[in-house]
C-alpha atoms as a PDB file:
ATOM      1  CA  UNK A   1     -13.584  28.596  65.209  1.00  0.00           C
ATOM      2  CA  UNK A   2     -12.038  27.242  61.741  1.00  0.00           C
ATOM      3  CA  UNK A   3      -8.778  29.325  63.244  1.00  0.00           C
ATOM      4  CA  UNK A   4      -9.042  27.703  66.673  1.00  0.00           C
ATOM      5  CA  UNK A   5      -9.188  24.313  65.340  1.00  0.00           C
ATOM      6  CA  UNK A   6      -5.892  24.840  62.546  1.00  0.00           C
ATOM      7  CA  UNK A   7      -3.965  26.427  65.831  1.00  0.00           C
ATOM      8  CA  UNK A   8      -4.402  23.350  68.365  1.00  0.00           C
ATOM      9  CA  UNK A   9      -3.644  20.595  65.536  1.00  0.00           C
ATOM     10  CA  UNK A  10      -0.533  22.610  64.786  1.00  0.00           C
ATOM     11  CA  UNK A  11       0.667  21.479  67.889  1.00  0.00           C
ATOM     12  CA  UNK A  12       0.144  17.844  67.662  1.00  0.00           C
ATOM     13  CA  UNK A  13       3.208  15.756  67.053  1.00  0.00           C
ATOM     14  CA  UNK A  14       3.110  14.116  63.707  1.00  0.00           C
ATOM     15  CA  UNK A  15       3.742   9.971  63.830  1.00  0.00           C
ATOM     16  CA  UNK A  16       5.560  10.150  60.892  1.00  0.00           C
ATOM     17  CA  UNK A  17       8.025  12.074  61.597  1.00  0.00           C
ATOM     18  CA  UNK A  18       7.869  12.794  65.475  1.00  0.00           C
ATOM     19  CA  UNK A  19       7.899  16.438  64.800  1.00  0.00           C
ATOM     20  CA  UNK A  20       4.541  18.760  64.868  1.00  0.00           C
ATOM     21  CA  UNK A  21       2.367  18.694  62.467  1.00  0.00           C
ATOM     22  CA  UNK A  22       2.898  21.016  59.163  1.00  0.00           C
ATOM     23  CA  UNK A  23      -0.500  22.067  58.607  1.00  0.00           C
ATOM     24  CA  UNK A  24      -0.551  22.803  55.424  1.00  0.00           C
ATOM     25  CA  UNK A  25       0.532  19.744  54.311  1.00  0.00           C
ATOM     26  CA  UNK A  26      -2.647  18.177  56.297  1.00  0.00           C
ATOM     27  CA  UNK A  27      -5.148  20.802  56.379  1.00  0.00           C
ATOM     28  CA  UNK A  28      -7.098  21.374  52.945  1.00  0.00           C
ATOM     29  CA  UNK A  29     -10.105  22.758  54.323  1.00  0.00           C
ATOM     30  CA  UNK A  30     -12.234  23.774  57.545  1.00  0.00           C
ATOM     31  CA  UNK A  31     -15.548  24.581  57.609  1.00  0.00           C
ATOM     32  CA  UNK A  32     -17.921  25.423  60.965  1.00  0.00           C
ATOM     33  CA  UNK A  33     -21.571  25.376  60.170  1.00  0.00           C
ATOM     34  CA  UNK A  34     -22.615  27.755  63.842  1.00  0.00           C
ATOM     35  CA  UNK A  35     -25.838  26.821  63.232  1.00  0.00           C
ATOM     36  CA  UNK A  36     -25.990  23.112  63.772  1.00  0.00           C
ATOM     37  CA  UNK A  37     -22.290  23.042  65.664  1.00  0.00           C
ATOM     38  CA  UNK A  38     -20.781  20.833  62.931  1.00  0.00           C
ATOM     39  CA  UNK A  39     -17.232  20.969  61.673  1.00  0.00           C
ATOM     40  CA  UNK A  40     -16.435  19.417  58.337  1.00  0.00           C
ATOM     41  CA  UNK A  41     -12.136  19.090  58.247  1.00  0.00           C
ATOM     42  CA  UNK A  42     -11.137  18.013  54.432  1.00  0.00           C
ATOM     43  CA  UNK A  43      -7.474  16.619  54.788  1.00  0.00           C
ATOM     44  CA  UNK A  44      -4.440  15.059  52.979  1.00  0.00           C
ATOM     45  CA  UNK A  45      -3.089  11.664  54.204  1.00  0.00           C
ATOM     46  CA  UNK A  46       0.446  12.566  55.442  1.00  0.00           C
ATOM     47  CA  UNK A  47       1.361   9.159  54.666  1.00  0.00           C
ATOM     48  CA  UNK A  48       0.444   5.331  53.549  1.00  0.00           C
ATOM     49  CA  UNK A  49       0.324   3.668  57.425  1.00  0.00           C
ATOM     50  CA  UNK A  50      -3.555   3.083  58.031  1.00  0.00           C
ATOM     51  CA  UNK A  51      -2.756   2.886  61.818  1.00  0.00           C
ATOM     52  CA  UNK A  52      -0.874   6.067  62.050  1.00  0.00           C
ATOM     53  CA  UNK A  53      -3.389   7.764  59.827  1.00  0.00           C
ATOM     54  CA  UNK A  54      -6.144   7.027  63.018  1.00  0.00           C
ATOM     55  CA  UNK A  55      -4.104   7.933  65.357  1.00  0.00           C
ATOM     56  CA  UNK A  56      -3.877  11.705  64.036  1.00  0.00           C
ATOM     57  CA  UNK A  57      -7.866  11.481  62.982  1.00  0.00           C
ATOM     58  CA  UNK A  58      -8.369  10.239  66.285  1.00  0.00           C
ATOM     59  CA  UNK A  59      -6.243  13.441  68.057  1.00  0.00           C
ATOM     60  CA  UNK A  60      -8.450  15.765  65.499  1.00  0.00           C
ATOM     61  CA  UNK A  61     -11.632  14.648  66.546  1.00  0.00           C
ATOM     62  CA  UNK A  62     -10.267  14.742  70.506  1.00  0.00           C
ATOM     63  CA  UNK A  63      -9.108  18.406  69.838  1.00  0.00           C
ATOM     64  CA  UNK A  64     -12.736  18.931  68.659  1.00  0.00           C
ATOM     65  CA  UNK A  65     -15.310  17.095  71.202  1.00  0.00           C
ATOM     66  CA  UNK A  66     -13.138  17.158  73.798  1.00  0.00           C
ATOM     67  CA  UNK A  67     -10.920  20.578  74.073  1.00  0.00           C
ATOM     68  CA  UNK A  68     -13.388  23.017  72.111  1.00  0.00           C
ATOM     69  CA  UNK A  69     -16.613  21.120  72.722  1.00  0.00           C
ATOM     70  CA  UNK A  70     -18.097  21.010  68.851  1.00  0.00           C
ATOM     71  CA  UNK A  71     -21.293  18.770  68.599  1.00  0.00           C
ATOM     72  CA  UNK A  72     -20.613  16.891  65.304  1.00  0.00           C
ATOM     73  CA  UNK A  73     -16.938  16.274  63.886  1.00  0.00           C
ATOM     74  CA  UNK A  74     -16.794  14.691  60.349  1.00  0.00           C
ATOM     75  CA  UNK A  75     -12.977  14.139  58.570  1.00  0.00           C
ATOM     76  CA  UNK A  76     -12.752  13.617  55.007  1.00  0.00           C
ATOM     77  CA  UNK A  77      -9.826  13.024  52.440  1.00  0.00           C
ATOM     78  CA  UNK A  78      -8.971  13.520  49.172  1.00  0.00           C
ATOM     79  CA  UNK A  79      -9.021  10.345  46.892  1.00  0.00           C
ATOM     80  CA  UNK A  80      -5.472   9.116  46.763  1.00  0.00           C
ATOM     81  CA  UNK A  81      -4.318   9.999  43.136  1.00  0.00           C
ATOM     82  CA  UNK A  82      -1.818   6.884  41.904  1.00  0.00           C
ATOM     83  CA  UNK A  83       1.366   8.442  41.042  1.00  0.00           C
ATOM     84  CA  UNK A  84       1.661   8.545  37.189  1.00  0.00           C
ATOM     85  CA  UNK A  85       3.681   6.146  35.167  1.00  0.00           C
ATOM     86  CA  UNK A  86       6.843   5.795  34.305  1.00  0.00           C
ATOM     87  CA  UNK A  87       8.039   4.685  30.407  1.00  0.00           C
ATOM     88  CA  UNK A  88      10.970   2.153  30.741  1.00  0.00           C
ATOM     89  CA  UNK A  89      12.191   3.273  27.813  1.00  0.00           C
ATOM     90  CA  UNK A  90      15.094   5.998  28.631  1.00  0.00           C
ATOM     91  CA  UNK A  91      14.067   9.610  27.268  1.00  0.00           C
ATOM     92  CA  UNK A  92      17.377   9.495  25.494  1.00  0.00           C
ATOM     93  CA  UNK A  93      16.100   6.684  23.483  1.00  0.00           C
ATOM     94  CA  UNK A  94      15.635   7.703  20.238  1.00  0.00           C
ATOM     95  CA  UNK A  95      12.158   5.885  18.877  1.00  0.00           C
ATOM     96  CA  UNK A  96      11.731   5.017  15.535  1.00  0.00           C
ATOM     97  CA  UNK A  97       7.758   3.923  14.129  1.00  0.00           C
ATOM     98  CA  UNK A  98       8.513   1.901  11.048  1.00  0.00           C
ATOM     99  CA  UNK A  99       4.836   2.589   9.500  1.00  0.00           C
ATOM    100  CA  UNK A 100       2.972   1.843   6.329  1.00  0.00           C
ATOM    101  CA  UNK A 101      -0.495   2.917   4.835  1.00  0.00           C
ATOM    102  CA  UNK A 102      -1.345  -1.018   3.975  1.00  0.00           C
ATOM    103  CA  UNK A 103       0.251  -4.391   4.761  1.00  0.00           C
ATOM    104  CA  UNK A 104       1.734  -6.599   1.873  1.00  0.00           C
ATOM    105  CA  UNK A 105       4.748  -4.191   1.738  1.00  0.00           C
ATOM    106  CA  UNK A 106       7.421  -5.987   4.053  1.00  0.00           C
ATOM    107  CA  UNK A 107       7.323  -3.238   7.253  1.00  0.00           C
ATOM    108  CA  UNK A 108       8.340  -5.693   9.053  1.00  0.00           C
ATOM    109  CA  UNK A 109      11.472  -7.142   7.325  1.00  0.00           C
ATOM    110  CA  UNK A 110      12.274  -3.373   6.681  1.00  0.00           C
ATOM    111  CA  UNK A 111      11.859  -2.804  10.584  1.00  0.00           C
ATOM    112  CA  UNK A 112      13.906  -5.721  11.949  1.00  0.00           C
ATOM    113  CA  UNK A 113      16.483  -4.928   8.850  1.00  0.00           C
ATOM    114  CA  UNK A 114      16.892  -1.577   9.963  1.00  0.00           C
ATOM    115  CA  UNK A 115      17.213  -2.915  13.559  1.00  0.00           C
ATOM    116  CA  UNK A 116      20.009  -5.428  12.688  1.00  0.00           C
ATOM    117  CA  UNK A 117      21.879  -2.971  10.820  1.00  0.00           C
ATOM    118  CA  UNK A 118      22.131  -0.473  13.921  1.00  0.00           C
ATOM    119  CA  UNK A 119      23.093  -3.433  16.145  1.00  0.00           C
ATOM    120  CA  UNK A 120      25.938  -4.178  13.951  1.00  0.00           C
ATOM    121  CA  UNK A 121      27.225  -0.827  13.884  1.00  0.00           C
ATOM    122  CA  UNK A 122      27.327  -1.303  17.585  1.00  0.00           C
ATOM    123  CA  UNK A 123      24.349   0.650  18.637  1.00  0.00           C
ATOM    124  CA  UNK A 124      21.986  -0.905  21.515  1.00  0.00           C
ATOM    125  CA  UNK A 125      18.750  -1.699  19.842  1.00  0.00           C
ATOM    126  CA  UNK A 126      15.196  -2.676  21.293  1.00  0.00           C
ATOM    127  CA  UNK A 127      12.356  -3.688  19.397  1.00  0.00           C
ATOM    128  CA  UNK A 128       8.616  -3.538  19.956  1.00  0.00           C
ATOM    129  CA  UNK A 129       5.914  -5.638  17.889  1.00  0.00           C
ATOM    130  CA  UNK A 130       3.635  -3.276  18.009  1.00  0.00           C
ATOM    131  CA  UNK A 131       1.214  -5.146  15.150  1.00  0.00           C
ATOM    132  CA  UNK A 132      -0.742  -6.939  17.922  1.00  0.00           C
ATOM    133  CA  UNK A 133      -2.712  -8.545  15.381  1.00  0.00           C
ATOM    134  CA  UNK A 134      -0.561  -9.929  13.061  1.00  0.00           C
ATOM    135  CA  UNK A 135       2.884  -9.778  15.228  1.00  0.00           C
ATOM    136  CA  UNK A 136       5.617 -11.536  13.087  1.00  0.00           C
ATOM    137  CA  UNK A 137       9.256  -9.746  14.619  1.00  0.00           C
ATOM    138  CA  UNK A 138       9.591 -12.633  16.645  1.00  0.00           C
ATOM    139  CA  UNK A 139       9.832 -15.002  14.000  1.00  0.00           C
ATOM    140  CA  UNK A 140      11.779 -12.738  11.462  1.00  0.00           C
ATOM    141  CA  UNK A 141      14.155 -11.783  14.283  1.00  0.00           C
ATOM    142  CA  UNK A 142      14.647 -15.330  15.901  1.00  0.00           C
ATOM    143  CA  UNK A 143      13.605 -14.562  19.442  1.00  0.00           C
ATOM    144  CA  UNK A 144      10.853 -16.288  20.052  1.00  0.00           C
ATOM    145  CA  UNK A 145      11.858 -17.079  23.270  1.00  0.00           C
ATOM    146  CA  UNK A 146       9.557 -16.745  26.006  1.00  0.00           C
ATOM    147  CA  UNK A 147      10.474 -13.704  28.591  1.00  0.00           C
ATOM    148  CA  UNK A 148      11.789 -14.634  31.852  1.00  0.00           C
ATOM    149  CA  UNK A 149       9.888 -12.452  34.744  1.00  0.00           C
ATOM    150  CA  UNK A 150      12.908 -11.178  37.379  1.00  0.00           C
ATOM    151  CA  UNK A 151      11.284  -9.309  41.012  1.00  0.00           C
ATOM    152  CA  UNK A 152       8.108  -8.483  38.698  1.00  0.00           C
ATOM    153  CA  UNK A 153       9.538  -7.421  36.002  1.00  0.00           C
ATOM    154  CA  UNK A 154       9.249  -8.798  32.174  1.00  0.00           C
ATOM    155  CA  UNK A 155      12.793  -8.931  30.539  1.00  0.00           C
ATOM    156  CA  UNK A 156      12.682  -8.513  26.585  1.00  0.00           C
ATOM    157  CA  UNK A 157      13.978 -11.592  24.841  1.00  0.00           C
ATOM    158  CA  UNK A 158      17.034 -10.976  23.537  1.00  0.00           C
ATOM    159  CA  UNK A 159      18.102 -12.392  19.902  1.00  0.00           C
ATOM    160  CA  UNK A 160      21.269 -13.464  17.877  1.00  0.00           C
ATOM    161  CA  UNK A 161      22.142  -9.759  17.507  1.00  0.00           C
ATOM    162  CA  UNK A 162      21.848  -8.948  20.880  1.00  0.00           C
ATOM    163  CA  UNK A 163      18.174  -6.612  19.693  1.00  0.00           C
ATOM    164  CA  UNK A 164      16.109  -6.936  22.849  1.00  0.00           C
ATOM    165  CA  UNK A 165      12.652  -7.346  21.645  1.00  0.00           C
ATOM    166  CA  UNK A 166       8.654  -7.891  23.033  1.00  0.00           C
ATOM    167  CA  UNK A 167       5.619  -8.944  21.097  1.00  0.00           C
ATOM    168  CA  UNK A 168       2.254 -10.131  21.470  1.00  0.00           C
ATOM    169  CA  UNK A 169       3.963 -13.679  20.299  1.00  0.00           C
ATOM    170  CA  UNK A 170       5.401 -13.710  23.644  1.00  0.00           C
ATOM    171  CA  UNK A 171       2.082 -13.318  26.223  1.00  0.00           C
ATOM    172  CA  UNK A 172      -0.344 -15.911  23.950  1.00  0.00           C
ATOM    173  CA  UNK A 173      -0.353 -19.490  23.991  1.00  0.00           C
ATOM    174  CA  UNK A 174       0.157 -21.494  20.683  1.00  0.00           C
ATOM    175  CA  UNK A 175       0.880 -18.243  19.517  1.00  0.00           C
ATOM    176  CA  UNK A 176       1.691 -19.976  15.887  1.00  0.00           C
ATOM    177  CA  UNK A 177      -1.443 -20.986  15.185  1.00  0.00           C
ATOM    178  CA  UNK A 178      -3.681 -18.134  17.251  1.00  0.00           C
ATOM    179  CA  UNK A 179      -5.575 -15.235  15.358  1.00  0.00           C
ATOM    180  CA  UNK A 180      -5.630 -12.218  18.068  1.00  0.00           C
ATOM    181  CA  UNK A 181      -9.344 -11.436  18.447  1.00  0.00           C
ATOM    182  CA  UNK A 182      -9.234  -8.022  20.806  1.00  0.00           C
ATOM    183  CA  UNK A 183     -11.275  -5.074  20.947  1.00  0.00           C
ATOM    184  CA  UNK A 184      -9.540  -1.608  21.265  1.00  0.00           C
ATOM    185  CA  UNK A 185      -9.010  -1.424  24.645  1.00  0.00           C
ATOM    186  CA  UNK A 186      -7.242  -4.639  25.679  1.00  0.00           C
ATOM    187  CA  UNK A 187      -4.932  -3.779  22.401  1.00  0.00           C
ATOM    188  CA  UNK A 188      -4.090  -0.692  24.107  1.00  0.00           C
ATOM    189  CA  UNK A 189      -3.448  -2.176  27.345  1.00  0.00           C
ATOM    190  CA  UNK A 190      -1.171  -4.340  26.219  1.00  0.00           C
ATOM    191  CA  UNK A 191       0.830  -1.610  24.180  1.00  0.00           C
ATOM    192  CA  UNK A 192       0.897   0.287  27.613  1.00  0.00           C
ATOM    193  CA  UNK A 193       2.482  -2.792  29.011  1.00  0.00           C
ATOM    194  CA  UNK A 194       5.380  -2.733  26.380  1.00  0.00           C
ATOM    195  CA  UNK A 195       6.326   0.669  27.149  1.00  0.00           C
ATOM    196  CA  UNK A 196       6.030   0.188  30.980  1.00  0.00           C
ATOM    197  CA  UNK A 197       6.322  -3.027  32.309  1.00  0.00           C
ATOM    198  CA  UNK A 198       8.929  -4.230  30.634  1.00  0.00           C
ATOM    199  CA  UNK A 199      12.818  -4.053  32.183  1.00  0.00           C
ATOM    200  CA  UNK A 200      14.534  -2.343  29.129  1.00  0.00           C
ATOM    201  CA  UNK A 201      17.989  -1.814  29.039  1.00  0.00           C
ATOM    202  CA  UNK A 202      18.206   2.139  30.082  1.00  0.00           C
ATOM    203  CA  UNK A 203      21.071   2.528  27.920  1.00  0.00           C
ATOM    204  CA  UNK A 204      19.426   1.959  24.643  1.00  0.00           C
ATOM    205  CA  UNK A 205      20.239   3.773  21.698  1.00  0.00           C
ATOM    206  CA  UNK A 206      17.108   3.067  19.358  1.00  0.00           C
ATOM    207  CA  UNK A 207      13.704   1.499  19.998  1.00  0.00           C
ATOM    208  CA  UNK A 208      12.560   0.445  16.730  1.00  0.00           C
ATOM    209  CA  UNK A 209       8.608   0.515  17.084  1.00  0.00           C
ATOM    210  CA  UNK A 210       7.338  -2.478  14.372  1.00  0.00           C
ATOM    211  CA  UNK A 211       3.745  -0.309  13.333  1.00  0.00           C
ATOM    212  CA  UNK A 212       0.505  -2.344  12.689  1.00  0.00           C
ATOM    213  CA  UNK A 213      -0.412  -1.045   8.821  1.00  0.00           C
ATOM    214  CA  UNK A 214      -2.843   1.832   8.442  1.00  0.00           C
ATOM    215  CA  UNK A 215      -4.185   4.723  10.250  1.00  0.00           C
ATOM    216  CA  UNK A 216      -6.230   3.149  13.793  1.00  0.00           C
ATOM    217  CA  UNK A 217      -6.303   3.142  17.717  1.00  0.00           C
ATOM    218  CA  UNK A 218      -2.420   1.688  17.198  1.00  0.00           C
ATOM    219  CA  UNK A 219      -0.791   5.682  16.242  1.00  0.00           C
ATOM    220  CA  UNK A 220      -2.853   7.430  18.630  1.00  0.00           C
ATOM    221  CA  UNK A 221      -1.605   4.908  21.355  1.00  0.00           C
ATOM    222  CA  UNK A 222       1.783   5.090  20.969  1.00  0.00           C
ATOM    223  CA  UNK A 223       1.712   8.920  20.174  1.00  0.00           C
ATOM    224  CA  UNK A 224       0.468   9.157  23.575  1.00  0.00           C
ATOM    225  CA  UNK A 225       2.529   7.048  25.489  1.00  0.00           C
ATOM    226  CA  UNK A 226       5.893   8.012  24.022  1.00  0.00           C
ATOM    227  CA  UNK A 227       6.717  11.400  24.045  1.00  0.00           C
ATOM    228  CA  UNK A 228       8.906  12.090  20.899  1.00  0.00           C
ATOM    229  CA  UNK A 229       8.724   9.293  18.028  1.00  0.00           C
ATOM    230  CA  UNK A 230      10.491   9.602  14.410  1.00  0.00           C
ATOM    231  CA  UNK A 231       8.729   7.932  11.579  1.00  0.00           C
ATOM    232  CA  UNK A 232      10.035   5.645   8.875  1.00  0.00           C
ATOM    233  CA  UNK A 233       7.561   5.344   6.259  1.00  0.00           C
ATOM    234  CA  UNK A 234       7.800   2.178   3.888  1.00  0.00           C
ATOM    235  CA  UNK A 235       5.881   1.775   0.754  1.00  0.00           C
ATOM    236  CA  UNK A 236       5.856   0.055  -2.584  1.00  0.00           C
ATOM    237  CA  UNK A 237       6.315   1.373  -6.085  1.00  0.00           C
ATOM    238  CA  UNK A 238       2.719   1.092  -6.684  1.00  0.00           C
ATOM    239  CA  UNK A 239       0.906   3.519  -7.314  1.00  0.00           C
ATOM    240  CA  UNK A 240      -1.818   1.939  -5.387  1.00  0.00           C
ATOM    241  CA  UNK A 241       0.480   1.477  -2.394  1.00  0.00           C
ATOM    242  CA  UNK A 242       1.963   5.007  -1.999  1.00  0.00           C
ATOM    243  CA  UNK A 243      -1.494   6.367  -2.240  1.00  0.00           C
ATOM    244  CA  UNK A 244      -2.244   4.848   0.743  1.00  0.00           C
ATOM    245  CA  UNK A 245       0.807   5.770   1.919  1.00  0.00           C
ATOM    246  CA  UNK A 246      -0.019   9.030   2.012  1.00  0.00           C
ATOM    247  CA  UNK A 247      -2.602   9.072   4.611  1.00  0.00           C
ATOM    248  CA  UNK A 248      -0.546   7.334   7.164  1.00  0.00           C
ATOM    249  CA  UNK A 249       1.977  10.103   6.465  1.00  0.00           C
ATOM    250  CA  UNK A 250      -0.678  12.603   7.174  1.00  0.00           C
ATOM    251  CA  UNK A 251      -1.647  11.311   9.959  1.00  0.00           C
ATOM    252  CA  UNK A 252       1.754  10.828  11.648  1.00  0.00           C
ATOM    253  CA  UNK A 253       2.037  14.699  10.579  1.00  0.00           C
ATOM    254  CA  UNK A 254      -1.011  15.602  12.681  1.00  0.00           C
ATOM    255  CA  UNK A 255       0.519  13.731  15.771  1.00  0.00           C
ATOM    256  CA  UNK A 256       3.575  15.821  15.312  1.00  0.00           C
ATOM    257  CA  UNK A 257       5.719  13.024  14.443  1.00  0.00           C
ATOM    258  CA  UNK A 258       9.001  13.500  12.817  1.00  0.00           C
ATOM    259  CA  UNK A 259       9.592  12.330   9.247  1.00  0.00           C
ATOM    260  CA  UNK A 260      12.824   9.839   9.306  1.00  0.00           C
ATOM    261  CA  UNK A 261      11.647   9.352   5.286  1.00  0.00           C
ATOM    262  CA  UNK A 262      10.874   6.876   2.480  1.00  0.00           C
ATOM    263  CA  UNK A 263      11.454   3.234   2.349  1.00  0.00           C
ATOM    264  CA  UNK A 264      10.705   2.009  -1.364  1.00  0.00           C
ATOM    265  CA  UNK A 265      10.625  -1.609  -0.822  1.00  0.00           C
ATOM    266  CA  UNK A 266      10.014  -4.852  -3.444  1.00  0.00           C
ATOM    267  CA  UNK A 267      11.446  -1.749  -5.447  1.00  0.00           C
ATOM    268  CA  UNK A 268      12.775  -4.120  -8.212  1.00  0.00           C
ATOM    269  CA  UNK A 269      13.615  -7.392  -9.346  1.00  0.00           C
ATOM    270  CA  UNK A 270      17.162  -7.996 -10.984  1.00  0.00           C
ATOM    271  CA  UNK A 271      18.714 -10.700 -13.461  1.00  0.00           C
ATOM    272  CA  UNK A 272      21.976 -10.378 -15.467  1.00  0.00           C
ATOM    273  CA  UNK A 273      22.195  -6.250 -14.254  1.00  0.00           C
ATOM    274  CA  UNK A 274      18.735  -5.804 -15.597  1.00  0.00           C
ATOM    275  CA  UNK A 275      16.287  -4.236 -13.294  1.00  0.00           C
ATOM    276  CA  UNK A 276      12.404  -5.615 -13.761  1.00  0.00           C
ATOM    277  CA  UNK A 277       9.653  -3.563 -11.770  1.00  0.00           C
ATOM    278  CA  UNK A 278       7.599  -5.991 -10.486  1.00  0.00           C
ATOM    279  CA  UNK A 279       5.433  -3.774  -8.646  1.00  0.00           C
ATOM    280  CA  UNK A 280       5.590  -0.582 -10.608  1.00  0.00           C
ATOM    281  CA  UNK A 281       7.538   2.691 -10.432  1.00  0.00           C
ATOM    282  CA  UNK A 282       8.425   5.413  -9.414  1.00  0.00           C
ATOM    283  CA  UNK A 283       5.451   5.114  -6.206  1.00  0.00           C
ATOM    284  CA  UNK A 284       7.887   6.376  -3.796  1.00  0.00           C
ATOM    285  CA  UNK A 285       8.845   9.206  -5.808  1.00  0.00           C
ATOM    286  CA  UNK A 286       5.270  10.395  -6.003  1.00  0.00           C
ATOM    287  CA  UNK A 287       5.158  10.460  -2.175  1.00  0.00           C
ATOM    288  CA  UNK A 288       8.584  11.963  -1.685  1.00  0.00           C
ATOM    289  CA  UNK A 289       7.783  14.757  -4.354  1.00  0.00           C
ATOM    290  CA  UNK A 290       4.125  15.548  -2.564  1.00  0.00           C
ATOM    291  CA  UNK A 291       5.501  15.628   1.078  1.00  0.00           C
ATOM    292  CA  UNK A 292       9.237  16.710   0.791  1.00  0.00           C
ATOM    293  CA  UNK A 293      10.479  13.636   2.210  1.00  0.00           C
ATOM    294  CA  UNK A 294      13.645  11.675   1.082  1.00  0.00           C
ATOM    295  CA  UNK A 295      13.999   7.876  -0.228  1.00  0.00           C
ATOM    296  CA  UNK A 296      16.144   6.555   1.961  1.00  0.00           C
ATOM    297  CA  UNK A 297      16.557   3.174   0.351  1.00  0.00           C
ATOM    298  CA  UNK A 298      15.286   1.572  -2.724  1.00  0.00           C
ATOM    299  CA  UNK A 299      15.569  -2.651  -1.514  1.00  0.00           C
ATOM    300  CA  UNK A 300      14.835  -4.737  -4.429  1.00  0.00           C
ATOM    301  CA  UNK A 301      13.492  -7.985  -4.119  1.00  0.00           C
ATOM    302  CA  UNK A 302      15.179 -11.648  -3.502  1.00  0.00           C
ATOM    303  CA  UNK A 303      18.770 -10.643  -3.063  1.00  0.00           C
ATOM    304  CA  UNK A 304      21.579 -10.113  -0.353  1.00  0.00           C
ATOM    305  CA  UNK A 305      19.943  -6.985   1.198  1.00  0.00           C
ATOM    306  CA  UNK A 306      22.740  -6.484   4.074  1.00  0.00           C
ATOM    307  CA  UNK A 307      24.194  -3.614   1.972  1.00  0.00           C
ATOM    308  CA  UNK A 308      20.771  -1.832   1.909  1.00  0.00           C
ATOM    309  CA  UNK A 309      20.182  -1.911   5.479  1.00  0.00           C
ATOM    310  CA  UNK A 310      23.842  -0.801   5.997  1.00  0.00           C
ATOM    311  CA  UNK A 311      23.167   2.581   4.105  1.00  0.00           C
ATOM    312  CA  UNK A 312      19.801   2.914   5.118  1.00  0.00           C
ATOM    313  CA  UNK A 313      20.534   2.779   8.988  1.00  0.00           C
ATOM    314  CA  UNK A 314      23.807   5.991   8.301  1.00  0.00           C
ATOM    315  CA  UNK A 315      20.923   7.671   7.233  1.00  0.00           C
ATOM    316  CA  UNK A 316      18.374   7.278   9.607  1.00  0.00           C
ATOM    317  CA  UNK A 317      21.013   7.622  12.543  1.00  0.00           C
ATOM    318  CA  UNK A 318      22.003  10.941   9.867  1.00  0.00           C
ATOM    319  CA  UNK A 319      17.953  11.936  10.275  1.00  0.00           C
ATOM    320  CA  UNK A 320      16.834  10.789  13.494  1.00  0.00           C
ATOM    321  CA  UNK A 321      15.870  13.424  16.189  1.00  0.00           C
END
């Protein structure tokens, strides 16, 4: 019976194309139970029209009742599966997760440094403020703008240095004064809607990814929505600081990310050609020594810092996969 049944809907014409129906692009499954002269059909939708879809369930259960007589006809469907997600961000983009083990350590001048840098050596540069809770690229950046929505989608503000950038600044209202108070989930939504629901430019060179500091829900987010991300790792020369450091490194090695290197930032104060450290020395070292990963810049603190960023973005562009 099941083969009687797959040979007459063979011949019926399908809607959607005015040509007969492929079967096996309908038919998943027929099963006759003899016994109680029941026929359960499990099909595919052969497209999104509800009208067209009950005309053909309609010629099924006619090719049933009618031309073979079966008592009890019952069609069922797999659950539409939503087609999976797309990143707006271009797989050629090369993404790099400015990170630190603990905040106080300037990731985020270091991150929109880095960014400006790149821009001026004519590279085309995104940005995402991806510390939800205490989002400050905006402000550091100038673009705290608020996006313009086109057909549905959210353009990136764009700033002085033509950096296209997105925060959590730029969905909250009186976002200067507002503490973020989110559990995991809506953090993570939110993340998901940076990577893809916003119109980036497809031609981007870097997306510099502004980390939240530490080790939570933040990495394993981004490690699974983007599929290859390089890691800049900025630290102090504390020795406090770069022992926290290392378990952010650790944990970026786990997600397979791949090691940019060191920032040493706040590395030193200078008068008159001395050099005073402030904060310590030699932090960065420690870390660099442990893990086999190079300083890429010592910044000191309080002075024109163009120059750093210069050399420090040759070298990440030199070390970026």
């Amino acid at each position: 019976m099941e083969l009687q049944i797959q040979n007459l809907i063979k011949g019926l014409t399908n809607p959607y194309t005015n040509q007969n129906i492929e079967v096996d692009q309908f038919i998943v499954e027929i099963n006759y139970n003899q016994a109680d002269d029941k026929v359960l059909i499990t099909a595919k939708h052969l497209g999104d029209d509800s009208n067209l879809n009950r005309q053909i369930e309609r010629e099924v259960i006619k090719i049933c009742k009618i031309d073979l007589g079966i008592k009890g006809v019952k069609i069922s469907y797999l659950p539409e599966t939503a087609p999976e997600p797309t990143s707006r961000i271009n797989a050629k983009t090369k993404v790099i997760a400015v990170m630190s083990g603990k905040g106080g350590v300037g990731k985020s001048n270091v991150a929109v440094g880095l960014a400006k840098a790149l821009a001026n050596q004519g590279a085309k540069v995104g940005m995402i403020d991806a510390d939800i809770y205490g989002y400050s690229i905006p402000a550091i950046a100038d673009a705290v703008a608020e996006p313009k929505v086109i057909d549905g989608n959210i353009m990136p503000v764009t700033n002085p240095e033509g950096i296209e950038i997105i925060s959590a600044h730029h969905f909250l209202p009186n976002t200067e004064n507002k503490a973020i108070i989110w559990r995991g989930i809506k953090l993570n939504s939110l993340l998901t809607h940076f990577v893809f629901d916003v119109l980036w430019n497809p031609n981007l060179d870097y997306m510099v990814i502004d980390m939240p500091p530490g080790t939570g829900d933040v990495l394993l987010n981004i490690n699974n929505l983007i599929d290859e991300v390089n890691a800049l790792y900025v630290t102090t020369p504390s020795a406090d600081a770069a022992y926290v450091a290392e378990r952010v490194i650790q944990v970026g090695n786990e997600l397979g990310f791949s090691s940019i290197g060191l920032v040493e930032n706040m590395a030193y104060y200078e008068v008159e050609g001395a050099k005073h450290y402030i904060f310590g020395k030699d932090g960065a070292k420690t870390i660099s020594d442990l893990y086999q990963l190079p300083i890429l810049a010592s910044i000191p603190i309080g002075q024109e810092l163009n120059e750093y960023y210069v050399e420090l973005a040759k070298k990440v562009i030199k070390n970026v996969k």
